[in-house]
C-alpha atoms as a PDB file:
ATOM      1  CA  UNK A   1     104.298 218.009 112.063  1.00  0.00           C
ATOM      2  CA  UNK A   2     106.382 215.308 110.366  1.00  0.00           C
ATOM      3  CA  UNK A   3     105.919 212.044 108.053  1.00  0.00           C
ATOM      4  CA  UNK A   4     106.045 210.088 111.139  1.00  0.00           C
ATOM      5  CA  UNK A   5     103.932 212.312 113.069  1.00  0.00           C
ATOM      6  CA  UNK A   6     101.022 211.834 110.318  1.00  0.00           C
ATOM      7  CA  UNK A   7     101.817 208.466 110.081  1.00  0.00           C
ATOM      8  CA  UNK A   8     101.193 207.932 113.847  1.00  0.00           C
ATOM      9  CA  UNK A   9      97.989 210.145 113.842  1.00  0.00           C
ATOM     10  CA  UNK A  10      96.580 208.609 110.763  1.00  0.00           C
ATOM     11  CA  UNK A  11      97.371 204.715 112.686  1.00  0.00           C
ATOM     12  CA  UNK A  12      95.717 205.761 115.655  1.00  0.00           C
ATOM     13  CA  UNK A  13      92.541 206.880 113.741  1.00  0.00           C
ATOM     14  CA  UNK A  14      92.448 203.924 111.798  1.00  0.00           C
ATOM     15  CA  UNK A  15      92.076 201.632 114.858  1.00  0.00           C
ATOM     16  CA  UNK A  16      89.820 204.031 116.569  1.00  0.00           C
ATOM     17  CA  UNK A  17      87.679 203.566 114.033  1.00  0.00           C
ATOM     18  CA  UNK A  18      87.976 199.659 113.688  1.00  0.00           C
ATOM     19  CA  UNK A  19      87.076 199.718 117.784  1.00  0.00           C
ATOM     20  CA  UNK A  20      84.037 201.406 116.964  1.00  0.00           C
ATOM     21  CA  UNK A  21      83.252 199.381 114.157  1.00  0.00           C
ATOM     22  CA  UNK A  22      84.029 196.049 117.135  1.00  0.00           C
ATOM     23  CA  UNK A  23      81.538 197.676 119.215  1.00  0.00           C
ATOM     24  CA  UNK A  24      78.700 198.107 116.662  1.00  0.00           C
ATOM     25  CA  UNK A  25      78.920 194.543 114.957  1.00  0.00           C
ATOM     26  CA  UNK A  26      79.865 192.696 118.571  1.00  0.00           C
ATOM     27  CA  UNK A  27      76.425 192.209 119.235  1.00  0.00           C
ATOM     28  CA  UNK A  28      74.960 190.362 116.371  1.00  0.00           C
ATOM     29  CA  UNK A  29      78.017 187.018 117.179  1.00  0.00           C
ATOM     30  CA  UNK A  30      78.525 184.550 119.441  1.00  0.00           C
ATOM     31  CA  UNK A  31      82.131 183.853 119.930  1.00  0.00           C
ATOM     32  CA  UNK A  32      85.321 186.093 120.033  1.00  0.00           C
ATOM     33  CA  UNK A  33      87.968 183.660 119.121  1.00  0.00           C
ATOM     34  CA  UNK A  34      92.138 184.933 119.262  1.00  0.00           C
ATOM     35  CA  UNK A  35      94.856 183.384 117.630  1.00  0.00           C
ATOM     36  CA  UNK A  36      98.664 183.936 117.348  1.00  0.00           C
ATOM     37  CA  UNK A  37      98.213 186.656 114.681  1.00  0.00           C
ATOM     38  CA  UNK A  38      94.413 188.191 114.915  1.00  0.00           C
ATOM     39  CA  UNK A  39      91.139 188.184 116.612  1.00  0.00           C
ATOM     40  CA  UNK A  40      87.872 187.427 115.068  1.00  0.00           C
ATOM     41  CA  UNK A  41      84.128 187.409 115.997  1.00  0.00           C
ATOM     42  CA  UNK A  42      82.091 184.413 114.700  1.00  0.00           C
ATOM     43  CA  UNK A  43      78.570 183.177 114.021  1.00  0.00           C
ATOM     44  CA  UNK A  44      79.974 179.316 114.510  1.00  0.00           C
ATOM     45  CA  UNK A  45      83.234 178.182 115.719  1.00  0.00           C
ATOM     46  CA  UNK A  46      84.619 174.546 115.163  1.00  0.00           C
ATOM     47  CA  UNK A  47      88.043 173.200 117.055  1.00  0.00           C
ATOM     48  CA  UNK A  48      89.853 170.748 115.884  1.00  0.00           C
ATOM     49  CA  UNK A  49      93.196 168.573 117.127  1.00  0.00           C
ATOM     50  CA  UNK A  50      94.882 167.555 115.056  1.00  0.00           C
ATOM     51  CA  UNK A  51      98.186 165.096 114.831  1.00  0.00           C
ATOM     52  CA  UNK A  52     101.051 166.332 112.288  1.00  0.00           C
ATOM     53  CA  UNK A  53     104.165 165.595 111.270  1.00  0.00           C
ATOM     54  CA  UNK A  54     105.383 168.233 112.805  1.00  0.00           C
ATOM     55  CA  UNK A  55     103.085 167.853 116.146  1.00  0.00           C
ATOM     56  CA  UNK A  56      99.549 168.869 117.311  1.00  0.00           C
ATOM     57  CA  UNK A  57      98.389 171.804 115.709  1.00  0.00           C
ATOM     58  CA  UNK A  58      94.664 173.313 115.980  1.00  0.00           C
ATOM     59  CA  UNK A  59      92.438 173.773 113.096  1.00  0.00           C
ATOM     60  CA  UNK A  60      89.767 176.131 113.460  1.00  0.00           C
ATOM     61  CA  UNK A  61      86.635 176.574 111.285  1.00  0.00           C
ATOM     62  CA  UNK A  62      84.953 179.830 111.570  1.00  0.00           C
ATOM     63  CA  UNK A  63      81.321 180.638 110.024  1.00  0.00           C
ATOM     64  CA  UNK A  64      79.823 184.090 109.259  1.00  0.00           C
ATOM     65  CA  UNK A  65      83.071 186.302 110.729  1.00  0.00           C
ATOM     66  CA  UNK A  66      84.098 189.067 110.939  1.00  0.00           C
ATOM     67  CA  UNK A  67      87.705 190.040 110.972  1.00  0.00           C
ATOM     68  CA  UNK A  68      89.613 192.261 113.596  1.00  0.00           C
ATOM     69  CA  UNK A  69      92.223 193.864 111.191  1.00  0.00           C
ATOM     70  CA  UNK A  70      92.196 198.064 110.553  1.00  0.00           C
ATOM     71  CA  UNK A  71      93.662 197.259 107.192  1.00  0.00           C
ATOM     72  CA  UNK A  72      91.530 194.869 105.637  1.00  0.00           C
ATOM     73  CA  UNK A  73      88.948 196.352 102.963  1.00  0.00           C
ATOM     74  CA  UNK A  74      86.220 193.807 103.634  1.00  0.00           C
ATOM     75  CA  UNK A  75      86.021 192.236 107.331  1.00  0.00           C
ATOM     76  CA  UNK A  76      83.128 190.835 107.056  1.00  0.00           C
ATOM     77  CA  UNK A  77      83.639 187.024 106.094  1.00  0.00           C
ATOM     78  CA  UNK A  78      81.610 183.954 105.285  1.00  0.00           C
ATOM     79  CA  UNK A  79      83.928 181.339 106.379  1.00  0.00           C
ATOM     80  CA  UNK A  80      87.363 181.480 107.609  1.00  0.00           C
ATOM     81  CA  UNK A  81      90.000 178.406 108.343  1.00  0.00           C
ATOM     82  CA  UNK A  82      93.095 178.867 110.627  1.00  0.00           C
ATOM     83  CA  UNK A  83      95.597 176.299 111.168  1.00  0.00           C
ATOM     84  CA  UNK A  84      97.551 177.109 114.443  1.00  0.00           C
ATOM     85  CA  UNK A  85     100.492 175.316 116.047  1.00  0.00           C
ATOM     86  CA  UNK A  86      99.703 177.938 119.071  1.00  0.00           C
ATOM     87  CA  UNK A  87      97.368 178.547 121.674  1.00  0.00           C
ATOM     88  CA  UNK A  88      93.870 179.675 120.032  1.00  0.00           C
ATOM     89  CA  UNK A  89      91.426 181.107 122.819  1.00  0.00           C
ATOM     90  CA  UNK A  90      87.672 181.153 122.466  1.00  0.00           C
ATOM     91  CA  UNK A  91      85.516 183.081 124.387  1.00  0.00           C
ATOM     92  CA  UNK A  92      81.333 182.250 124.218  1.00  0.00           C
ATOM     93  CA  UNK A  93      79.596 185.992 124.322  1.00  0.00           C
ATOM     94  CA  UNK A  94      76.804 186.312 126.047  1.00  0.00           C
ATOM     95  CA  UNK A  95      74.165 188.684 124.787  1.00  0.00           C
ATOM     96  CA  UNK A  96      74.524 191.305 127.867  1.00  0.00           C
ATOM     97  CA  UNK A  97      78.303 191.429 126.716  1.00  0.00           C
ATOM     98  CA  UNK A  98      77.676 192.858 123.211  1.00  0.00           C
END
């Protein structure tokens, strides 16, 4: 087996394990929210307009979260702030989903 070959393996374990982790924690939030870059669940979720310079851009307040990313250390989260010139899509759970 090569570098890569480890490299792959030890990726694919990594977000096996994260989707586990997603399954276990899903049930105790309310709203899945996805953005440009990540996906997060969330006790509270807040969506702003707002007008820029540049355009409209969303601003999105997130309480209690917890972060879909394999490589972060610590997902869990007390508050989180995104500012997106993209779509941001958020999706209500309801407790038979989790």
């Amino acid at each position: 087996m090569d570098d890569i070959d480890e490299l792959d393996m030890h990726e694919a374990q990594l977000r096996l394990k994260l989707y586990d982790e997603y399954r276990e924690v899903v049930k105790i939030f309310s709203y899945y929210v996805e953005t440009e870059l990540r996906a997060y669940l969330s006790k509270e979720v807040t969506v702003e307009p707002q007008n820029g310079p540049g355009g409209l851009f969303f601003k999105v307040t997130l309480v209690d979260v917890w972060i879909y990313e394999a490589e972060r250390m610590n997902r869990f989260v007390p508050e989180v702030t995104v500012y997106s010139v993209n779509d941001v899509h958020v999706q209500r759970l309801r407790e038979d989903e989790a």
